[in-house]
PDB file of N, CA and C in Angstrom:
ATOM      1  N   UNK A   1       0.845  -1.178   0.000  1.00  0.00           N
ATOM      2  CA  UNK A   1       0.000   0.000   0.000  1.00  0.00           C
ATOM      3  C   UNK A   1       0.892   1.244   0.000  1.00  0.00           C
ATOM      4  N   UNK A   2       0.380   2.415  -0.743  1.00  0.00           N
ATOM      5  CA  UNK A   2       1.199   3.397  -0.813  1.00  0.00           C
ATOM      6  C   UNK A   2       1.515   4.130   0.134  1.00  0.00           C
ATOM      7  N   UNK A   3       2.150   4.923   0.725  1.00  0.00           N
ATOM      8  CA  UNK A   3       2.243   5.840   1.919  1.00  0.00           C
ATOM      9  C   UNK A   3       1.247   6.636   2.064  1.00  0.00           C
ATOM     10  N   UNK A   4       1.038   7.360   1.371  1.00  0.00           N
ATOM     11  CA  UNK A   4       0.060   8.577   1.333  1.00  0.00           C
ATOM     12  C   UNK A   4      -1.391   7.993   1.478  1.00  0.00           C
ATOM     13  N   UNK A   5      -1.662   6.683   1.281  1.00  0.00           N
ATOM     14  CA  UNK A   5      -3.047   6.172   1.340  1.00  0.00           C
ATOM     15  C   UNK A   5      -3.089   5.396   2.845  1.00  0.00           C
ATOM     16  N   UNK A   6      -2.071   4.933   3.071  1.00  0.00           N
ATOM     17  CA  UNK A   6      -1.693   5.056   4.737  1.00  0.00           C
ATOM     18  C   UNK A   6      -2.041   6.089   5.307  1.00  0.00           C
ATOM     19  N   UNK A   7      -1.382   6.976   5.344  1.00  0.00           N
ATOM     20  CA  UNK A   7      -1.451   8.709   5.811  1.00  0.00           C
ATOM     21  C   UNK A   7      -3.090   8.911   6.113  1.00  0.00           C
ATOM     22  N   UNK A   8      -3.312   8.752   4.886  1.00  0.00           N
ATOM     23  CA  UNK A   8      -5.110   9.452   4.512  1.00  0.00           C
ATOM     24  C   UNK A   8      -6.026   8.781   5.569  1.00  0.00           C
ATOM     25  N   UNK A   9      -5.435   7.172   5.832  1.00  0.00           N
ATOM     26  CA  UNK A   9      -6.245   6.790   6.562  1.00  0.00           C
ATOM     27  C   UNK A   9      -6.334   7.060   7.847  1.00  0.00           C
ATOM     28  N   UNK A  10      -4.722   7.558   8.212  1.00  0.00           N
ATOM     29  CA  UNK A  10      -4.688   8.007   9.730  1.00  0.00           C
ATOM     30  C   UNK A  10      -5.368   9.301   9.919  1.00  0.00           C
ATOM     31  N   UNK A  11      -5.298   9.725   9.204  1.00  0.00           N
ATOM     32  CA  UNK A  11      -6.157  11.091   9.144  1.00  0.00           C
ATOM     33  C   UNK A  11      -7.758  11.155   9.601  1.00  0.00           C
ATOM     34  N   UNK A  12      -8.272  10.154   8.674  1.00  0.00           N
ATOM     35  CA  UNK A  12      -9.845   9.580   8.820  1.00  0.00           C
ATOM     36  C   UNK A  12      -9.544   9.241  10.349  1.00  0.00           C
ATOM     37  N   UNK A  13      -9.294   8.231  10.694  1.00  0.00           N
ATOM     38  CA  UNK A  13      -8.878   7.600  11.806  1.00  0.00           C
ATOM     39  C   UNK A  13      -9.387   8.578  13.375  1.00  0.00           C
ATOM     40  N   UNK A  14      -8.495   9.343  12.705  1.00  0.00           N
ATOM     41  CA  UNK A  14      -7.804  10.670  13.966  1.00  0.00           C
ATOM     42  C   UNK A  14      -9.351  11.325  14.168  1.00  0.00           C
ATOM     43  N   UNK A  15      -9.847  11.930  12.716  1.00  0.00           N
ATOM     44  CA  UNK A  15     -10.852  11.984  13.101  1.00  0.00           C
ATOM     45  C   UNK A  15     -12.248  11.673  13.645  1.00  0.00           C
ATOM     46  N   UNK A  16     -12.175  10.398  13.121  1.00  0.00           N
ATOM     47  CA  UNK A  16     -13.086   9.767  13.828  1.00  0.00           C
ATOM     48  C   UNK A  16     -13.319   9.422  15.085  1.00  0.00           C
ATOM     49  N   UNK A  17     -12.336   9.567  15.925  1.00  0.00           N
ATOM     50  CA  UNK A  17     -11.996   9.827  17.318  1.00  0.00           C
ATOM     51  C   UNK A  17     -12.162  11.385  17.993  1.00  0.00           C
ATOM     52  N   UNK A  18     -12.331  12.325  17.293  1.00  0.00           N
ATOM     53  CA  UNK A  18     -12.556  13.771  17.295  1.00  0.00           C
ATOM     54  C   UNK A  18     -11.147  14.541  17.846  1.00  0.00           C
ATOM     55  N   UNK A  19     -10.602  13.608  16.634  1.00  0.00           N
ATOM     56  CA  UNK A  19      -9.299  14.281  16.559  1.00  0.00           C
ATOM     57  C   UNK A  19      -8.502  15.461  15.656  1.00  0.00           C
ATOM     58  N   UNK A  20      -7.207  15.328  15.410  1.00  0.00           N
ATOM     59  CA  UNK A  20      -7.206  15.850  14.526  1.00  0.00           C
ATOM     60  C   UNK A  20      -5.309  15.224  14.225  1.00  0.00           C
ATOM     61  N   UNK A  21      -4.874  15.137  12.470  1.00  0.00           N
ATOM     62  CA  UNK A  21      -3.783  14.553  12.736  1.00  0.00           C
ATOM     63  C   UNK A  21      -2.973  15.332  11.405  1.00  0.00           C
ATOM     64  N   UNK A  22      -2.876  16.939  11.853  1.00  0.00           N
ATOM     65  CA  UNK A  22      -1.986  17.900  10.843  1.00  0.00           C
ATOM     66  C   UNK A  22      -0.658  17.398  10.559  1.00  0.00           C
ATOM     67  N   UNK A  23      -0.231  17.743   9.188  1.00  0.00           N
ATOM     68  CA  UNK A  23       1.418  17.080   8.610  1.00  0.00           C
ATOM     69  C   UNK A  23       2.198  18.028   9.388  1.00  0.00           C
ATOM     70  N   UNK A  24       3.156  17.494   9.694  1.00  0.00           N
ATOM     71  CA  UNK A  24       4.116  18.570  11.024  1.00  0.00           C
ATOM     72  C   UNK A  24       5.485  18.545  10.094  1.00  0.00           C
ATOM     73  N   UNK A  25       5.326  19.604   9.412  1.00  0.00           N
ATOM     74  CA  UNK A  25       6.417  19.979   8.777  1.00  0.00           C
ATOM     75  C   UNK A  25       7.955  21.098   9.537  1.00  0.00           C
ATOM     76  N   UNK A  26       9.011  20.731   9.744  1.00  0.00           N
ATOM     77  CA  UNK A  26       9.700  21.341  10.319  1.00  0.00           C
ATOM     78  C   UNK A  26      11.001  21.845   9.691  1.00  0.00           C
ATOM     79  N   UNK A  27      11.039  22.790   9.068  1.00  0.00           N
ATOM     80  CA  UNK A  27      11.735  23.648   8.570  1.00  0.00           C
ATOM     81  C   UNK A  27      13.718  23.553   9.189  1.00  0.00           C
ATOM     82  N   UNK A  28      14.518  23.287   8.411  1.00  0.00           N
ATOM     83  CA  UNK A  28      15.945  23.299   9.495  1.00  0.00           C
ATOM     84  C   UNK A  28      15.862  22.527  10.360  1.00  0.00           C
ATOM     85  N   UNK A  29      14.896  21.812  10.539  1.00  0.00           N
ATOM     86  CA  UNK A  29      15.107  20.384  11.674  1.00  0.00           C
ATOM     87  C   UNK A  29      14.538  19.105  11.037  1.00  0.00           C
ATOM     88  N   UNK A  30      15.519  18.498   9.742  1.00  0.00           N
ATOM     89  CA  UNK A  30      14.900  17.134   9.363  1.00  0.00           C
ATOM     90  C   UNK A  30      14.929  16.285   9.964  1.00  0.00           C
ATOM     91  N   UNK A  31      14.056  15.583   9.389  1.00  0.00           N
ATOM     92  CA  UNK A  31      13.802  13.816  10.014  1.00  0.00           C
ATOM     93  C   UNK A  31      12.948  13.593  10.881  1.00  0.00           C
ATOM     94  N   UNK A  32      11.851  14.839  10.834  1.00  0.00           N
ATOM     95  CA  UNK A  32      11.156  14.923  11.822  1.00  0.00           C
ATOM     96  C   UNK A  32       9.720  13.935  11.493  1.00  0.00           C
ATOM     97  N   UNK A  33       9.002  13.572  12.205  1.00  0.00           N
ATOM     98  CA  UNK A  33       7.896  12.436  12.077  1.00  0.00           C
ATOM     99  C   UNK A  33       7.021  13.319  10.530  1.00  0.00           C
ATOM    100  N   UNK A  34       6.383  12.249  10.276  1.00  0.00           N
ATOM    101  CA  UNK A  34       5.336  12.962   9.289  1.00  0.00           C
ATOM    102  C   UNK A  34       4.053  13.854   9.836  1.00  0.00           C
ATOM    103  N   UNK A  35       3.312  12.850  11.006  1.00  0.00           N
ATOM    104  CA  UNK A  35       2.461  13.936  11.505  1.00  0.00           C
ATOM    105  C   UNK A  35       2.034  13.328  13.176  1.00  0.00           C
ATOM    106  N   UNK A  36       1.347  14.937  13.306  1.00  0.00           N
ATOM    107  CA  UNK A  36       1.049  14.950  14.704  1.00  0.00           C
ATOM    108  C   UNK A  36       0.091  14.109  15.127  1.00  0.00           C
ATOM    109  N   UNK A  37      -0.370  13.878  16.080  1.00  0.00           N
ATOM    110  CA  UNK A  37      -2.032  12.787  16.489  1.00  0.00           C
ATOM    111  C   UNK A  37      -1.869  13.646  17.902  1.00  0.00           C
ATOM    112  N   UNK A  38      -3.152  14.568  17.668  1.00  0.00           N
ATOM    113  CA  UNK A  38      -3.449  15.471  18.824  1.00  0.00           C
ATOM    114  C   UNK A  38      -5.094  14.638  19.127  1.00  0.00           C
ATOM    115  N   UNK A  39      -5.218  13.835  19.958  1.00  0.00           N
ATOM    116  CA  UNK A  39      -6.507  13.702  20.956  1.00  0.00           C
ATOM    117  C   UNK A  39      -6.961  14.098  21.649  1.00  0.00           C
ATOM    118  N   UNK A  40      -7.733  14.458  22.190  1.00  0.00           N
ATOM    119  CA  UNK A  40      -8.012  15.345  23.745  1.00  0.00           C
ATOM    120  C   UNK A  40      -6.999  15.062  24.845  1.00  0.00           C
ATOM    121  N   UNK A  41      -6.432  16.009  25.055  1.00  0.00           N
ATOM    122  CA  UNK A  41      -5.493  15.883  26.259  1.00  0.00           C
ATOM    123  C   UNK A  41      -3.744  14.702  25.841  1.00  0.00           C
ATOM    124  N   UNK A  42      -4.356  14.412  24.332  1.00  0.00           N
ATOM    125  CA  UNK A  42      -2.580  13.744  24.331  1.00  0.00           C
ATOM    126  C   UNK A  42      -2.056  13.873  23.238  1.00  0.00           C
ATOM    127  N   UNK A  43      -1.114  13.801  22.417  1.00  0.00           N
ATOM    128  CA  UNK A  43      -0.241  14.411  21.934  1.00  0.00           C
ATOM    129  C   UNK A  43       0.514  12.777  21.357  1.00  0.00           C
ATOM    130  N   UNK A  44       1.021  12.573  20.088  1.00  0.00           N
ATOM    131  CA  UNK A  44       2.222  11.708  19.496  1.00  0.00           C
ATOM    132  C   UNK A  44       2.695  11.978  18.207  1.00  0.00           C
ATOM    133  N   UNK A  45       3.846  11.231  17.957  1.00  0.00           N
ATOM    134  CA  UNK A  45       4.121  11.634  16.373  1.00  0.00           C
ATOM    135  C   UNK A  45       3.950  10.268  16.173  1.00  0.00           C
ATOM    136  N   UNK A  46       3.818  10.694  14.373  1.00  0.00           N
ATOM    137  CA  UNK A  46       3.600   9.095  13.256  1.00  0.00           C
ATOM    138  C   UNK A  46       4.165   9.748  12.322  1.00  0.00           C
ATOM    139  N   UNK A  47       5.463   8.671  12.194  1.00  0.00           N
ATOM    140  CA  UNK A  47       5.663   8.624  10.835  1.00  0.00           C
ATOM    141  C   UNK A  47       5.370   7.483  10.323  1.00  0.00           C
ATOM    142  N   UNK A  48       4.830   7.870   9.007  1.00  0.00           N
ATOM    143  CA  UNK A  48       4.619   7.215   7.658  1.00  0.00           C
ATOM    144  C   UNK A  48       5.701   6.361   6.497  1.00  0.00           C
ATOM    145  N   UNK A  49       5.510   5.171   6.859  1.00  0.00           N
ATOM    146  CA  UNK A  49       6.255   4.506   5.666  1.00  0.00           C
ATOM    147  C   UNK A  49       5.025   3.646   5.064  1.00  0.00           C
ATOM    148  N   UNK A  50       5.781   3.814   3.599  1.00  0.00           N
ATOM    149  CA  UNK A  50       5.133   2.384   2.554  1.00  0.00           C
ATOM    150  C   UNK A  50       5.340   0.969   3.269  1.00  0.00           C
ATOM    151  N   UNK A  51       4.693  -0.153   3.340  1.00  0.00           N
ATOM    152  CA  UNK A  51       4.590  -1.713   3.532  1.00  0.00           C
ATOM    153  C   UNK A  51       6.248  -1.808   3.809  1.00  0.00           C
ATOM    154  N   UNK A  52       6.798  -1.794   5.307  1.00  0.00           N
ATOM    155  CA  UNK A  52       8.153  -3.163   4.688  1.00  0.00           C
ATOM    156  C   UNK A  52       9.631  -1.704   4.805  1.00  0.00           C
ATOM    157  N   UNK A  53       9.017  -0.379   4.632  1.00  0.00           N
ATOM    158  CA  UNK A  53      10.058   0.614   4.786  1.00  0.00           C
ATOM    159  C   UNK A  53      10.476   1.062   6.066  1.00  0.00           C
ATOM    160  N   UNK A  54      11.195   1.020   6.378  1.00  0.00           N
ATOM    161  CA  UNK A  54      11.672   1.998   7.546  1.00  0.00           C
ATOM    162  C   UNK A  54      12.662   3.526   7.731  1.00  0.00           C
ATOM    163  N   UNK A  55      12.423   3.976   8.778  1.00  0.00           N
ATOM    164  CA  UNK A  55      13.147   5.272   9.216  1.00  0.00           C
ATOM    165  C   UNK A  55      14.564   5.037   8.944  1.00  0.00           C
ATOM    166  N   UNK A  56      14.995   6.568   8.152  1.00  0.00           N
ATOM    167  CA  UNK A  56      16.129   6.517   8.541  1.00  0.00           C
ATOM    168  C   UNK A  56      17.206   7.064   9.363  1.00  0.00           C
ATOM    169  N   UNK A  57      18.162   6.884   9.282  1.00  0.00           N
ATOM    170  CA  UNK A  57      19.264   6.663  10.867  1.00  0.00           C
ATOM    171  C   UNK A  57      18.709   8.516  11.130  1.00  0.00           C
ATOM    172  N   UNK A  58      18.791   9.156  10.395  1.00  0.00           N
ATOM    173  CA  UNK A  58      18.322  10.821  10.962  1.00  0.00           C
ATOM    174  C   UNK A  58      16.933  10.776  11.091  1.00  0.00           C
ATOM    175  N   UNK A  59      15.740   9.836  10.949  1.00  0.00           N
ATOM    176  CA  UNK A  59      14.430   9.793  11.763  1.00  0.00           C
ATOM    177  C   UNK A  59      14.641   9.288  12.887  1.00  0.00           C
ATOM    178  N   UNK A  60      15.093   8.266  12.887  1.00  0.00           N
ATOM    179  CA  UNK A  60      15.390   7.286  14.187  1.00  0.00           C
ATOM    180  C   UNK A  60      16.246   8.007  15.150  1.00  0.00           C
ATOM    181  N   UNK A  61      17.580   9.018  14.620  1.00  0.00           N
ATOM    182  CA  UNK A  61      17.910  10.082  15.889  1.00  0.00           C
ATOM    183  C   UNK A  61      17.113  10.818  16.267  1.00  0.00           C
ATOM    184  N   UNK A  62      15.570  11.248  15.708  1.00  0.00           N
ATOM    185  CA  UNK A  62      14.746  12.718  15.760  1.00  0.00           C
ATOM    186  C   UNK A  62      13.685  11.770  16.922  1.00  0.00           C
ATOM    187  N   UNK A  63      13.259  10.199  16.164  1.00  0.00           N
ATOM    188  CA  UNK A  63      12.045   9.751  16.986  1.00  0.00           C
ATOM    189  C   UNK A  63      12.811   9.372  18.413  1.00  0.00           C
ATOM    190  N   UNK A  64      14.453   9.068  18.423  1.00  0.00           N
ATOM    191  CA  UNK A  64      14.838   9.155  20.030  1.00  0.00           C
ATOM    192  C   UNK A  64      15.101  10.148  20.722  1.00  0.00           C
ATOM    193  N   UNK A  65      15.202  11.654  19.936  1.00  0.00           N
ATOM    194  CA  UNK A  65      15.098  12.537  21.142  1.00  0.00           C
ATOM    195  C   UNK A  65      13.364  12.769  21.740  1.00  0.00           C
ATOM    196  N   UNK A  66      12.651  12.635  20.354  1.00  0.00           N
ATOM    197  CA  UNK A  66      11.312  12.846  21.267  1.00  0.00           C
ATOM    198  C   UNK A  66      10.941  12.113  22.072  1.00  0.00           C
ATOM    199  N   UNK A  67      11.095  11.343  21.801  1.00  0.00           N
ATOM    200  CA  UNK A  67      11.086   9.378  23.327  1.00  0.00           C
ATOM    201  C   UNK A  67      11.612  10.510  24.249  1.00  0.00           C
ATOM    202  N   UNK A  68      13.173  10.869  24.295  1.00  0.00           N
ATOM    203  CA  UNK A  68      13.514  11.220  25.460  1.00  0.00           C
ATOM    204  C   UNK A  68      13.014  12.158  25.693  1.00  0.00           C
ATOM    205  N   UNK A  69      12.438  13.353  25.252  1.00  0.00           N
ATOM    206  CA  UNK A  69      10.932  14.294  25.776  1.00  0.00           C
ATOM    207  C   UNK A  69      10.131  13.643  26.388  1.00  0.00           C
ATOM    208  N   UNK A  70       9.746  12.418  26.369  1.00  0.00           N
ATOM    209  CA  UNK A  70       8.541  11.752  26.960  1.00  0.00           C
ATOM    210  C   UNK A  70       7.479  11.944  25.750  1.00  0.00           C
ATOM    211  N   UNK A  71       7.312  12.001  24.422  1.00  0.00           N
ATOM    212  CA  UNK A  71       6.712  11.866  23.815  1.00  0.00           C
ATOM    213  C   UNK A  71       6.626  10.702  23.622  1.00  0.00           C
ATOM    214  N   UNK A  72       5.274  10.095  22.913  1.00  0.00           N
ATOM    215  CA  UNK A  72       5.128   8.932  21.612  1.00  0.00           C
ATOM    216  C   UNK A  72       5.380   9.070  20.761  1.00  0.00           C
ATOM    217  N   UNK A  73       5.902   8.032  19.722  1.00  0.00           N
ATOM    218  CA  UNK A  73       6.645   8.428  18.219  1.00  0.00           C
ATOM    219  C   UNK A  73       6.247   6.877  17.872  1.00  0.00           C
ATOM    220  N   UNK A  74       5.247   6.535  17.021  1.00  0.00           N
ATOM    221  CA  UNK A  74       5.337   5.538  16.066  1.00  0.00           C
ATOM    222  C   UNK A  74       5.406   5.433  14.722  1.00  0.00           C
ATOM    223  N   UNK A  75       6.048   4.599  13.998  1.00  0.00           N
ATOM    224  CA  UNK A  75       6.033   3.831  12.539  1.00  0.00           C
ATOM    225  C   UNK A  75       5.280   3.664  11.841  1.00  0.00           C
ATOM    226  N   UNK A  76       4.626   4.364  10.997  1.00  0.00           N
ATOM    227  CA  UNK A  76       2.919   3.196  10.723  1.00  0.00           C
ATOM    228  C   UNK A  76       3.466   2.962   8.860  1.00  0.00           C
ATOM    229  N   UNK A  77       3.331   1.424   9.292  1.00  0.00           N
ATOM    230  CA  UNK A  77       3.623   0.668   7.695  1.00  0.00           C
ATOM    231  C   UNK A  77       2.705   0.261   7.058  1.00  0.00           C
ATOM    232  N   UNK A  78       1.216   0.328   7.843  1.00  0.00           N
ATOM    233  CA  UNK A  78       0.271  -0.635   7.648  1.00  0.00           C
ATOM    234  C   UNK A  78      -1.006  -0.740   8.093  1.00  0.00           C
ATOM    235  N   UNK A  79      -2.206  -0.115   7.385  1.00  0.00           N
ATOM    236  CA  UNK A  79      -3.367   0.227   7.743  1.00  0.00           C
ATOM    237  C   UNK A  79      -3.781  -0.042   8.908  1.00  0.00           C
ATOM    238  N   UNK A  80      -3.169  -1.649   9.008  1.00  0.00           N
ATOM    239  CA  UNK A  80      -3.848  -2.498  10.183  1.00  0.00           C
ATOM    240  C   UNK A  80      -3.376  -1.910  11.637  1.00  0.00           C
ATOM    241  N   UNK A  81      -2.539  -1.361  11.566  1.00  0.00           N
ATOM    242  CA  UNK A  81      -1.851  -0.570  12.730  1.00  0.00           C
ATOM    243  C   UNK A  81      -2.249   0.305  13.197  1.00  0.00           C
ATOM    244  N   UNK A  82      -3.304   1.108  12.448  1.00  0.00           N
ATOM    245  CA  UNK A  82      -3.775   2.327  12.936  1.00  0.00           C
ATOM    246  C   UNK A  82      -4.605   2.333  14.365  1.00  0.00           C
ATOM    247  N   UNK A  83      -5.476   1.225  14.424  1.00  0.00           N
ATOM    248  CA  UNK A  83      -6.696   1.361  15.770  1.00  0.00           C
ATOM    249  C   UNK A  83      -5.517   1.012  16.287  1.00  0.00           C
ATOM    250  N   UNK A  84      -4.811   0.405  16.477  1.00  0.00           N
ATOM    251  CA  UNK A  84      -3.847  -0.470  17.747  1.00  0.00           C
ATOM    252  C   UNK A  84      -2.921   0.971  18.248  1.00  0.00           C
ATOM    253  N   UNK A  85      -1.960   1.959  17.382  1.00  0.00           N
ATOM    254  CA  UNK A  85      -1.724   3.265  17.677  1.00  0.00           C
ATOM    255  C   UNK A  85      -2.567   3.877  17.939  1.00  0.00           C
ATOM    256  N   UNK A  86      -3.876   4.033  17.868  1.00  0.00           N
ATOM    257  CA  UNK A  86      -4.777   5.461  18.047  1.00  0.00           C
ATOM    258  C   UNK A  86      -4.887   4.741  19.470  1.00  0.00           C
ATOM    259  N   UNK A  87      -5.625   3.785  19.895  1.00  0.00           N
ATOM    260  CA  UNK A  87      -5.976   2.967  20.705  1.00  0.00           C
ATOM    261  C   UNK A  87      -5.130   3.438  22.480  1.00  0.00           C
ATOM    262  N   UNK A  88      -3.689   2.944  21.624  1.00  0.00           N
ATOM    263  CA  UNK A  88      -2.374   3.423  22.832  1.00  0.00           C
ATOM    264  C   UNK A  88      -2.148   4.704  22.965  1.00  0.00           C
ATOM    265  N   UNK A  89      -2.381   5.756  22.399  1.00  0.00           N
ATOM    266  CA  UNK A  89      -2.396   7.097  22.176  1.00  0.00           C
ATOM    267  C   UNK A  89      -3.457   7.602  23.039  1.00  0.00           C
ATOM    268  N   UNK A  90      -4.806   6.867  22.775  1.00  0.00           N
ATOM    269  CA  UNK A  90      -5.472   7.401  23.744  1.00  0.00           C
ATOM    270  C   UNK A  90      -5.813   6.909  25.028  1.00  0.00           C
ATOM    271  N   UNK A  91      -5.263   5.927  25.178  1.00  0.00           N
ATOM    272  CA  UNK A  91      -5.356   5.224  27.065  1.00  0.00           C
ATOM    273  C   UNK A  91      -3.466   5.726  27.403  1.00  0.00           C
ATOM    274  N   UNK A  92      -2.802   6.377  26.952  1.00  0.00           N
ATOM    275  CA  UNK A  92      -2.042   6.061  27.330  1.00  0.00           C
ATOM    276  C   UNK A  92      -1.771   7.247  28.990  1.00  0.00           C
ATOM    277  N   UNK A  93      -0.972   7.098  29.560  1.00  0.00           N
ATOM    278  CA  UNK A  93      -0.817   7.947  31.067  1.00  0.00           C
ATOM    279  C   UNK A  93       0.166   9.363  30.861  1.00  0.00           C
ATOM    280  N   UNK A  94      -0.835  10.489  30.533  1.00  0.00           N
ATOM    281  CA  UNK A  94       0.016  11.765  30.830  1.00  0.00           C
ATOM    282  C   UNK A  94       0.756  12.529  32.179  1.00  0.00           C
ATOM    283  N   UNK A  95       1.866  12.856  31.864  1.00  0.00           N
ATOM    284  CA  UNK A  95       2.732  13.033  32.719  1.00  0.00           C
ATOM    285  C   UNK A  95       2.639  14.894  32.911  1.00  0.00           C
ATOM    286  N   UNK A  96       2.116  15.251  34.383  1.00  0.00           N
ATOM    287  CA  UNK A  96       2.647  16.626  34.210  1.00  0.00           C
ATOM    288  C   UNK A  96       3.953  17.291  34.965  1.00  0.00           C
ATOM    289  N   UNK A  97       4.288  17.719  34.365  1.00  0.00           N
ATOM    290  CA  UNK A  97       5.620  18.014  35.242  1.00  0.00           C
ATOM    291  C   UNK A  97       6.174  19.797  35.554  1.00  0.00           C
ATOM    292  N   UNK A  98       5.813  19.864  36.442  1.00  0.00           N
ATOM    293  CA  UNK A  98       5.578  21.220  37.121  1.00  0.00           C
ATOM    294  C   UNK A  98       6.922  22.035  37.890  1.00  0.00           C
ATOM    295  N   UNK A  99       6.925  23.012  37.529  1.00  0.00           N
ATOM    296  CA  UNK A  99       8.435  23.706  37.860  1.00  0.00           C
ATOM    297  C   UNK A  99       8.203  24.409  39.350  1.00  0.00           C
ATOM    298  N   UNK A 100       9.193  24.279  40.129  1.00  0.00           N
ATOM    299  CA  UNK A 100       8.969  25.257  41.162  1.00  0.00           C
ATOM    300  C   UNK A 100       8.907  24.394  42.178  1.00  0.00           C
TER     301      UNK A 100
END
């Protein structure tokens, strides 16, 4: 399956959850995920590959600094993946972390 018909579906997806899942384009900082997955109250990145592709070594440095933010950062190769990411995205446990 093509990427972009991947994509489209996470999109549907996102929304159908009353979400929303904008392309997060970042200017002078490549390798950054393809897009955001904003749910009520949580926050991850997805990048997008075709069937069978993976990140490369400058995605995989970008998706481990956001890990080390405490973000989510998943892979999606494969339609079938989408409820199982939206799913963990939205049960997953937000962290607040308060200065002072």
């Amino acid at each position: 399956m093509r990427e972009k018909t991947i994509e489209r579906k996470l999109v549907q997806a996102v929304r159908a959850m009353g979400g929303i899942a904008p392309k997060f384009i970042s200017p002078g900082f490549d390798g950054m995920p393809d897009r955001l997955v904003l749910l009520p109250n949580k926050i991850a990145f997805v990048e997008v590959k075709r069937h069978g592709e993976k990140p490369s070594p400058l995605q995989e440095a970008r998706h481990g600094l956001l890990r080390r933010l405490g973000f989510k950062v998943y892979v999606l190769d494969d339609e079938g993946q989408i409820q199982q990411i939206l799913n963990e995205v939205r049960c997953a446990n937000g962290r607040l972390i308060s200065k002072g």
